[in-house]
Protein backbone atom coordinates (compact mmCIF):
# COMPACT_ATOMS: atom_id res chain seq x y z
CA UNK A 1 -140.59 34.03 90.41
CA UNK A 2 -138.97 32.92 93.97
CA UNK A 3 -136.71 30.80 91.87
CA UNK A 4 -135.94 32.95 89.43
CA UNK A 5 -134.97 35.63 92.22
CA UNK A 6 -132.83 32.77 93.25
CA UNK A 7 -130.67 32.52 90.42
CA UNK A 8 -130.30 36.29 89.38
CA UNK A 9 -128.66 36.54 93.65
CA UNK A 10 -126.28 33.49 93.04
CA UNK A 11 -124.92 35.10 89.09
CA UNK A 12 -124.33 38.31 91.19
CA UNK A 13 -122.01 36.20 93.84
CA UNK A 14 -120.03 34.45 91.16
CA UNK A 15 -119.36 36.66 88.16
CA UNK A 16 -116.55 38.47 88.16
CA UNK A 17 -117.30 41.88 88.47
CA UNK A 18 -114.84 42.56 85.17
CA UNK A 19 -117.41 40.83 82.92
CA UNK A 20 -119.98 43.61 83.74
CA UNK A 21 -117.57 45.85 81.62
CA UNK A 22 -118.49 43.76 78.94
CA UNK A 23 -121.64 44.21 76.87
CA UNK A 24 -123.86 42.46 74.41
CA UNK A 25 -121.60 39.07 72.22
CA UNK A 26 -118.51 39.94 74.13
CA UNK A 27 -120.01 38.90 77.31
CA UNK A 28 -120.77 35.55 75.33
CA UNK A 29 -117.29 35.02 74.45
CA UNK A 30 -116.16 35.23 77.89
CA UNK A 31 -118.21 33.32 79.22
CA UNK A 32 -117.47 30.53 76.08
CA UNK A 33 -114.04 31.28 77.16
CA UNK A 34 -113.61 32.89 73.69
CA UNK A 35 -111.14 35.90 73.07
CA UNK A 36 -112.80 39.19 72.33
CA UNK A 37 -114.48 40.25 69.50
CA UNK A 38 -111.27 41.75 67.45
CA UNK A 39 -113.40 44.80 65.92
CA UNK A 40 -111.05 48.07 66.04
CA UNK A 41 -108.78 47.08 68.31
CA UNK A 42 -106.68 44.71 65.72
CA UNK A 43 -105.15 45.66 62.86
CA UNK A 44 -106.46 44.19 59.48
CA UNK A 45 -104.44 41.52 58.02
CA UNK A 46 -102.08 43.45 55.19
CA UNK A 47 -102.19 42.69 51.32
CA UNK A 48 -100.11 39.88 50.12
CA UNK A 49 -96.93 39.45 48.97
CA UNK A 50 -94.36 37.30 47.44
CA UNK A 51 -91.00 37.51 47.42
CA UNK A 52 -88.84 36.33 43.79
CA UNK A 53 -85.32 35.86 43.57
CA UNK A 54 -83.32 35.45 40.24
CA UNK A 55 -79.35 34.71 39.93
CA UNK A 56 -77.13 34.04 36.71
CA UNK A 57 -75.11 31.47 35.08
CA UNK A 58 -74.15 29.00 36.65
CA UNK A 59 -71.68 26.97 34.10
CA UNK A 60 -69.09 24.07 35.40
CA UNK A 61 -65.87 24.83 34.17
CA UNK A 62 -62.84 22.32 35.14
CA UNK A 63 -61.51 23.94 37.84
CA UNK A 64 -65.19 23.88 39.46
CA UNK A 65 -65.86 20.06 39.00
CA UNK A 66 -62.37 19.19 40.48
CA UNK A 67 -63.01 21.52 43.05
CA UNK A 68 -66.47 20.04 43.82
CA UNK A 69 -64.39 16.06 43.93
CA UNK A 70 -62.08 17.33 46.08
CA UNK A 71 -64.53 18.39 48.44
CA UNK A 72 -66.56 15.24 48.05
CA UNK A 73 -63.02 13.17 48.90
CA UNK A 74 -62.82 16.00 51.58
CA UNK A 75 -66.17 14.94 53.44
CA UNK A 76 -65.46 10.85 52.66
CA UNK A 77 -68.41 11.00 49.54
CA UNK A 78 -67.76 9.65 46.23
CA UNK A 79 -68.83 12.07 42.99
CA UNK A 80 -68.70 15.88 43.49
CA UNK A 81 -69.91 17.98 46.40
CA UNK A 82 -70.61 21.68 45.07
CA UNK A 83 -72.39 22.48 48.60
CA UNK A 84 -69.73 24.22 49.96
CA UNK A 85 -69.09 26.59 47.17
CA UNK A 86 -72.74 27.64 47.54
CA UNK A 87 -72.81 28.07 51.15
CA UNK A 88 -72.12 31.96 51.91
CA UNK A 89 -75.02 32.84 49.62
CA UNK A 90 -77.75 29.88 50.76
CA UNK A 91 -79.35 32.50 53.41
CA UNK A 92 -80.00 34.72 50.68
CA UNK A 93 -81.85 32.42 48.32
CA UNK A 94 -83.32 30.90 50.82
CA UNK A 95 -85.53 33.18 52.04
CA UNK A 96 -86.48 34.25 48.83
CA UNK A 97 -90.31 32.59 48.61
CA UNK A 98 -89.27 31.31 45.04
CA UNK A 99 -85.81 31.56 44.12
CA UNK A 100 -84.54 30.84 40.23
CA UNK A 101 -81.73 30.04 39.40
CA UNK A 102 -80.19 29.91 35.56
CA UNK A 103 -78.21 26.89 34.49
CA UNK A 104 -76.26 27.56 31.77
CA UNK A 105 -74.79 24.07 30.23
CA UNK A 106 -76.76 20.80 30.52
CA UNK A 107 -75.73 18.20 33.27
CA UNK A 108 -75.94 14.39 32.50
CA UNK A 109 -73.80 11.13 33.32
CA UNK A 110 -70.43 10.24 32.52
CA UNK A 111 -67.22 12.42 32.75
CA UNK A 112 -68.02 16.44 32.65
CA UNK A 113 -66.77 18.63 29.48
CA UNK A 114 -65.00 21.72 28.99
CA UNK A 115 -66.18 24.46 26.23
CA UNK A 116 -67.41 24.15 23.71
CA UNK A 117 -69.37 21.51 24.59
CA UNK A 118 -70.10 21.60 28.46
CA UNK A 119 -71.58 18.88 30.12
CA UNK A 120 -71.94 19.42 33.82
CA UNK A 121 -71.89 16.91 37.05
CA UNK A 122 -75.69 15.73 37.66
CA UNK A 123 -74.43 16.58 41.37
CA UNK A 124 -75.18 20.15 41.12
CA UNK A 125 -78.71 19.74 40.65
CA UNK A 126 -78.73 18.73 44.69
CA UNK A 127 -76.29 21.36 45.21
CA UNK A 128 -78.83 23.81 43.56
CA UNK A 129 -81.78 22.47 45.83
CA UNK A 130 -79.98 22.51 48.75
CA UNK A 131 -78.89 26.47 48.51
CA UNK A 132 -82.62 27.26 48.32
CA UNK A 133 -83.47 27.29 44.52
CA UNK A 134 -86.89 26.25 44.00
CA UNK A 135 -86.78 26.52 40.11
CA UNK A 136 -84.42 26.69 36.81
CA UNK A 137 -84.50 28.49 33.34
CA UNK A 138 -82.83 26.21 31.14
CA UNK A 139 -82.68 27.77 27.62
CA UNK A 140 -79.22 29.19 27.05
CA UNK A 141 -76.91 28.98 24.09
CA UNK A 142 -75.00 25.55 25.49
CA UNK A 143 -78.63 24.54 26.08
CA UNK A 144 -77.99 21.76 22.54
CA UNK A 145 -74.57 21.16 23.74
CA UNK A 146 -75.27 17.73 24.22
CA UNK A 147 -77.86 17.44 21.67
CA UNK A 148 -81.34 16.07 22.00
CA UNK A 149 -80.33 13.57 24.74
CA UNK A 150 -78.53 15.78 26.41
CA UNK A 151 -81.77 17.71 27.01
CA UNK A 152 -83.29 15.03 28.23
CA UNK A 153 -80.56 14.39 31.02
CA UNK A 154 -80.69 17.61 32.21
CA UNK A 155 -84.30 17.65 33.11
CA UNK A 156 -83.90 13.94 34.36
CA UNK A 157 -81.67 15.44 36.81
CA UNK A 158 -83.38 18.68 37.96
CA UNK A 159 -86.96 16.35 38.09
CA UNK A 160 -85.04 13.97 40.58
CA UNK A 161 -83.64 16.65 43.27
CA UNK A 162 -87.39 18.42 42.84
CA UNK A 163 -86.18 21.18 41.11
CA UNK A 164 -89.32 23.11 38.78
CA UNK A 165 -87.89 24.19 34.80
CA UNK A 166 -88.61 25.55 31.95
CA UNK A 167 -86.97 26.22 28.89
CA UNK A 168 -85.95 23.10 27.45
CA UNK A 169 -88.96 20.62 27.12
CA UNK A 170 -89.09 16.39 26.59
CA UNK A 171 -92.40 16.86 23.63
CA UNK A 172 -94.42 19.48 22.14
CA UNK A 173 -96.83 19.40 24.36
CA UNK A 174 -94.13 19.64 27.45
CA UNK A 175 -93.65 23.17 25.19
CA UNK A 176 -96.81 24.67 25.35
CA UNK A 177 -97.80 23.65 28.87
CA UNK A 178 -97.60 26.69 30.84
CA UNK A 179 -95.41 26.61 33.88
CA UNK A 180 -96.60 27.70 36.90
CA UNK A 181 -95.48 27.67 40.17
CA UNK A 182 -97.76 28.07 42.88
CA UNK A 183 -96.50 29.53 46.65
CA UNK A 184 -99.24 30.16 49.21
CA UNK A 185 -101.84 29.84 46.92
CA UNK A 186 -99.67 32.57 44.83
CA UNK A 187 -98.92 31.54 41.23
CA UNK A 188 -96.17 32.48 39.67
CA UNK A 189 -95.70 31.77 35.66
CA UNK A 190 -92.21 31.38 34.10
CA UNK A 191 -90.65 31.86 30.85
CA UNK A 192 -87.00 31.14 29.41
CA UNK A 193 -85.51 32.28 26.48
CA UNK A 194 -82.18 32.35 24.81
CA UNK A 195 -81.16 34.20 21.68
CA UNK A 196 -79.58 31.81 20.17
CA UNK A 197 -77.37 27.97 20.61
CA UNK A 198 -73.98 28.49 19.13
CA UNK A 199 -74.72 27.40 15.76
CA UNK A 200 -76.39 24.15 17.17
CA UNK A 201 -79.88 23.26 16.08
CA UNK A 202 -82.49 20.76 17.27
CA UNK A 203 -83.10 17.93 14.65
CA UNK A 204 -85.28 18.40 12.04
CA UNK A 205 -89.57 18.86 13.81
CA UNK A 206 -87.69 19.12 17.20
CA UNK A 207 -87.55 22.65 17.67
CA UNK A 208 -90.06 22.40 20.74
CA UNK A 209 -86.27 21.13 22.35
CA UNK A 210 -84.93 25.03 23.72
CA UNK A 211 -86.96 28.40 23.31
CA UNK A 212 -85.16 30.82 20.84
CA UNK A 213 -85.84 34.50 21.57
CA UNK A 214 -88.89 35.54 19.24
CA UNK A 215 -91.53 38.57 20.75
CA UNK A 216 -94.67 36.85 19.18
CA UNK A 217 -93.75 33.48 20.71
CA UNK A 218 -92.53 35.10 24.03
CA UNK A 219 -96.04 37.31 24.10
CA UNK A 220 -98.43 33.96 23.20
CA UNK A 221 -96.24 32.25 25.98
CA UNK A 222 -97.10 35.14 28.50
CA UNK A 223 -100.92 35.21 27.35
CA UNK A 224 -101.16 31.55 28.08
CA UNK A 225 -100.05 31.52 31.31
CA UNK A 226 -101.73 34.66 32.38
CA UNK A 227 -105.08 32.83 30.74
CA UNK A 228 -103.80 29.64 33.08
CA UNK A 229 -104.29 31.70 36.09
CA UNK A 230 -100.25 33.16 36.82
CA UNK A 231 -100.91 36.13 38.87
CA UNK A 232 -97.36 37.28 38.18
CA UNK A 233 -95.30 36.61 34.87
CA UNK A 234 -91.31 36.02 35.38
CA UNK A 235 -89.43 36.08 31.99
CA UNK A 236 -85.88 34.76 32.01
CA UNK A 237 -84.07 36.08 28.88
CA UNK A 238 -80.67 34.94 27.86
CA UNK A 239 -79.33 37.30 26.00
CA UNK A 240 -76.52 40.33 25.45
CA UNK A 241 -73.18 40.55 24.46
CA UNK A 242 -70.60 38.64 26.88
CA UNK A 243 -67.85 40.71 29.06
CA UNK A 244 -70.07 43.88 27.83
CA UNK A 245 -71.75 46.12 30.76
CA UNK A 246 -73.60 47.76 28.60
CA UNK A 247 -77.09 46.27 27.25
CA UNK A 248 -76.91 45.49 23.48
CA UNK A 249 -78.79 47.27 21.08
CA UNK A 250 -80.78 43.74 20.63
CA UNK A 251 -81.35 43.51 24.47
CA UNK A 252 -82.97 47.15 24.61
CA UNK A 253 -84.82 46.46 21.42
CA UNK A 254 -86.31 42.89 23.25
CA UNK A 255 -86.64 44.52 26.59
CA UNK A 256 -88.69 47.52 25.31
CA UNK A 257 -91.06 45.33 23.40
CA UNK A 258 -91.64 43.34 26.21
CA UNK A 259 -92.23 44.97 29.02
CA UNK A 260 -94.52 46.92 28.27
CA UNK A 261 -96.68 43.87 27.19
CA UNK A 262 -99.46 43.37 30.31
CA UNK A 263 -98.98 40.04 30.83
CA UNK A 264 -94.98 40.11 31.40
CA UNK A 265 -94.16 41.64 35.31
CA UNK A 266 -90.52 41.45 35.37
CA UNK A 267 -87.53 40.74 33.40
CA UNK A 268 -84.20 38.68 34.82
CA UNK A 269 -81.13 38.51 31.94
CA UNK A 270 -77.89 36.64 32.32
CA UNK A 271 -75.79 35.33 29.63
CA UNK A 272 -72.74 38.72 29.12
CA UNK A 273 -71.14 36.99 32.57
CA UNK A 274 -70.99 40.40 33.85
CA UNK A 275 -73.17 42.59 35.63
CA UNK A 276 -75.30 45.24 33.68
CA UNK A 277 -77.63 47.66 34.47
CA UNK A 278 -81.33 47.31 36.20
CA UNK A 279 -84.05 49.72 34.55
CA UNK A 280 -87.47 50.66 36.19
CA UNK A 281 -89.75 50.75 33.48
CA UNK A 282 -93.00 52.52 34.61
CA UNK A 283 -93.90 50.45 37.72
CA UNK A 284 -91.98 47.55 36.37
CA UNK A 285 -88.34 46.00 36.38
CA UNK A 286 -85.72 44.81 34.01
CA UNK A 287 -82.90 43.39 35.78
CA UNK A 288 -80.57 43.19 31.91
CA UNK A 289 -77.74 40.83 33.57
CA UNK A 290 -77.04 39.76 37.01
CA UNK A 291 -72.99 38.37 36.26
CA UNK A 292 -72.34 35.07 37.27
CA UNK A 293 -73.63 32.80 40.02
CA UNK A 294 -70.84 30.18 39.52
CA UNK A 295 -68.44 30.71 36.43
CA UNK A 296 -65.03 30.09 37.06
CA UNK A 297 -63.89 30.82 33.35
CA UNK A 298 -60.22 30.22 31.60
CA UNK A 299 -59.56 33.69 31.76
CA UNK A 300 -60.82 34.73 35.25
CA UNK A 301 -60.97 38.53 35.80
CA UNK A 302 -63.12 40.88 37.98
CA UNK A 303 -65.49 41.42 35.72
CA UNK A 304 -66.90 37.79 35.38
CA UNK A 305 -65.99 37.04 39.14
CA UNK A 306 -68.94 39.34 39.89
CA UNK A 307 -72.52 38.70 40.20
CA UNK A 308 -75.99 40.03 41.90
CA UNK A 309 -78.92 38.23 43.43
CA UNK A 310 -81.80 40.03 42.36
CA UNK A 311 -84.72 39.92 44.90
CA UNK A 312 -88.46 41.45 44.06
CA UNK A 313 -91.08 41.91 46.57
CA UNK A 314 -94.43 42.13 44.65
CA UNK A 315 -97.43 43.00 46.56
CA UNK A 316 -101.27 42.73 45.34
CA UNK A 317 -102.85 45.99 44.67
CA UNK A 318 -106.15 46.67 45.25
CA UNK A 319 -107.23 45.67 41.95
CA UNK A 320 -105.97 42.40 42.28
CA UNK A 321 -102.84 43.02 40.18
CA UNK A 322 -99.11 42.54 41.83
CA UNK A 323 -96.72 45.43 41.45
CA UNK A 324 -92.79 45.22 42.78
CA UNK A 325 -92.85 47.22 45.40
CA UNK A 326 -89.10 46.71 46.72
CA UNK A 327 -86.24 45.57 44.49
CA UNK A 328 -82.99 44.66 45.80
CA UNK A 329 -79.42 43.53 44.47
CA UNK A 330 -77.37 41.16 46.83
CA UNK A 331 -73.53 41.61 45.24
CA UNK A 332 -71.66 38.05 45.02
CA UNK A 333 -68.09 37.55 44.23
CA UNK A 334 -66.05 34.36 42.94
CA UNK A 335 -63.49 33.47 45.20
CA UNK A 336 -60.70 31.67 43.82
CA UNK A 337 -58.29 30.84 46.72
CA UNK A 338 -57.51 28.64 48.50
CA UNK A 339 -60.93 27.21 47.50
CA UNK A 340 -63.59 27.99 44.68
CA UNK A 341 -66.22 29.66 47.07
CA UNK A 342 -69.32 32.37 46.14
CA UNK A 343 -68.93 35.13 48.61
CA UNK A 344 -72.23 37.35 49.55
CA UNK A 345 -69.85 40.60 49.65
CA UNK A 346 -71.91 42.94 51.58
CA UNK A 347 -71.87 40.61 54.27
CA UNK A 348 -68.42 38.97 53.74
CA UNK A 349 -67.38 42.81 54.46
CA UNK A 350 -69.15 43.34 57.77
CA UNK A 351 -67.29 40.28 59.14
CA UNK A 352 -63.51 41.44 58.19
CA UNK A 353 -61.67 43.60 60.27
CA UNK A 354 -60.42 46.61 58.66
CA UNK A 355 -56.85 45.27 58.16
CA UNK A 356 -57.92 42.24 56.04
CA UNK A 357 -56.82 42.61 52.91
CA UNK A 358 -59.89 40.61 51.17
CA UNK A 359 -61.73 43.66 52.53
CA UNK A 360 -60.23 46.06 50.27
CA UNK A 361 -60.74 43.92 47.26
CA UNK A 362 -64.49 43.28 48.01
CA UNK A 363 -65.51 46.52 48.62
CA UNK A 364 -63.65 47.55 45.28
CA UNK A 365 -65.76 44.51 43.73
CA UNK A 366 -69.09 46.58 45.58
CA UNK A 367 -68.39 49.42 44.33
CA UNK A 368 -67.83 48.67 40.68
CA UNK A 369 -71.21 46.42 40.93
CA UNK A 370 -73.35 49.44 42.25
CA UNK A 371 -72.00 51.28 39.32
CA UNK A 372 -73.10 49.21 36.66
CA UNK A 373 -76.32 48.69 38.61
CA UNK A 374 -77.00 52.27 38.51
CA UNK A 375 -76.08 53.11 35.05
CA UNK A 376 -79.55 53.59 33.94
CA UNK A 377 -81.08 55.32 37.15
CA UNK A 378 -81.65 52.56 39.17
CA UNK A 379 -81.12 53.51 42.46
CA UNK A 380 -83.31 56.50 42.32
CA UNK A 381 -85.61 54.40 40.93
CA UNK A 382 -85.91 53.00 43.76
CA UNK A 383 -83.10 49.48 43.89
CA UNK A 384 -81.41 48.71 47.24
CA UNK A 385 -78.00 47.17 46.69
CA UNK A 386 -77.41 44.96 49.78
């Protein structure tokens, strides 16, 4: 008992009298030189999100590709450097968590072609990379323009700069595979579409090549991947009439069937090269056509110098389902001189003093964009046009 006496007199010397405040395991910690028990004094971790970003065409005309060699020759590289021209919007897709882009016409080797048959430089698939893209859709109607090898080229290239696809497809079973991507332990499914490919068909048993618009197909597609574990559903449609704001009777017919189908959570067109209108539907979104990303076309006007980055949030809900619960449109803008440049308008126009005249002609190019935006209630529906 003496000793015991002992020890109780020397614990009394040498604690600090703060741990007395302490009671029962949180005494423990300290001592284990452990922080405090959390209970109510921290706040519980939130529920997760994800953030998805979807742009439009991006289609290599030839004032792009000898823009992209002369800023290769520019920088002392051989080829075609497209980097530059991508710049002003990389913060933008790069913080996306998975960022999509669309590319419109096939790239392979050799020289690059014009309409109607584009080829594109297999330098913009590190371009694409590089600005933040994580992922293509590559079913469009040029997606045959260089016929079955030409598919083959295209997804050589994306494969070797570690760029995800779908859309076009190598076999059958390439096809039917459901693509996933997974971020954070989130996964993501993915679907491309295109209504049609100018005329062009596969050969004969190849038509596994490109996915042609067709709502049983699309639905089976979304079913698998759901059944493959996707937590959310992306569908990429290309589709609409080009230089046309409005969405085409075909597009609203698609759209309608589609959305409301369980297993597809949001819906990103392209293809009209101008911008149309985003829809909430219920609690989910149809963005119908976010312009161009990089189109520099024979006849450039404002119309298809304009584009939008389309950004969703989605956040789990209680019941394990992910809703969008913040959608946002980034405005972009095809500069033509002195170089071939994407412009991120809103924030082009915070840098410019008021006297610049480039001002006045982006924040015209703003303001018609958040028109057609909002032509079917989107703002009030909730869209933030950034």
């Amino acid at each position: 008992m003496r000793a015991v006496r002992i020890i109780l007199i020397v614990a009394l010397i040498l604690l600090p009298a703060g741990v007395w405040a302490l009671r029962g395991d949180a005494i423990r910690d300290r001592l284990a030189g452990q922080p405090r028990s959390a209970g109510s004094t921290s706040a519980p971790a939130g529920p997760r999100q994800i953030t998805i970003a979807g742009s439009g065409d991006i289609l290599v005309h030839p004032p792009t590709w000898q823009q992209g060699r002369a800023d290769a020759q520019k920088a002392g590289r051989d080829g075609y450097d497209f980097d530059p021209m991508f710049a002003d919007i990389r913060p933008v897709i790069s913080a996306a968590d998975l960022a999509i882009c669309h590319l419109e016409a096939p790239m392979g080797p050799g020289s690059p072609q014009d309409f109607p048959r584009f080829r594109a430089p297999t330098d913009m698939a590190a371009t694409i990379k590089t600005a933040g893209y994580d992922a293509c859709s590559t079913s469009s109607n040029h997606a045959l323009d260089q016929g079955e090898q030409g598919v083959y080229d295209n997804l050589d290239a994306l494969d070797a700069a570690g760029l995800r696809h779908t859309g076009t497809f190598r076999n059958p079973a390439e096809r039917v595979r459901p693509t996933i991507y997974e971020i954070n332990g989130i996964k993501v499914g993915h679907l491309s579409y295109a209504m049609h490919f100018n005329g062009l068909k596969p050969p004969p048993g190849k038509e596994w090549l490109a996915n042609r618009i067709d709502i049983a197909a699309i639905r089976a597609a979304a079913a698998a991947s759901r059944k493959a574990g996707a937590d959310i559903i992306v569908l990429s449609a290309h589709w609409g009439e080009e230089l046309v704001h409005e969405p085409s009777g075909d597009q609203l017919h698609w759209a309608r069937q589609l959305i409301r189908d369980p297993n597809i959570d949001l819906i990103i067109g392209h293809h009209a090269h101008v911008v149309q209108p985003f829809e909430k539907v219920g609690d989910k979104w149809i963005a119908y056509g976010v312009g161009n990303t990089l189109a520099r076309h024979d006849f450039p006007v404002d119309a298809n110098r304009e584009g939008v980055i389309a950004t969703f949030t989605f956040t789990e809900q209680p019941n394990h389902r992910w809703r969008v619960t913040h959608a946002q449109a980034t405005p972009i803008w095809l500069s033509l001189k002195p170089t071939i440049r994407v412009v991120n308008l809103t924030d082009a126009i915070g840098r410019m003093p008021a006297i610049d005249r480039r001002r006045t002609l982006y924040t015209a190019a703003a303001d018609r964009i958040t028109g057609y935006l909002d032509a079917r209630g989107a703002i009030k529906a909730g869209l933030h046009i950034d």
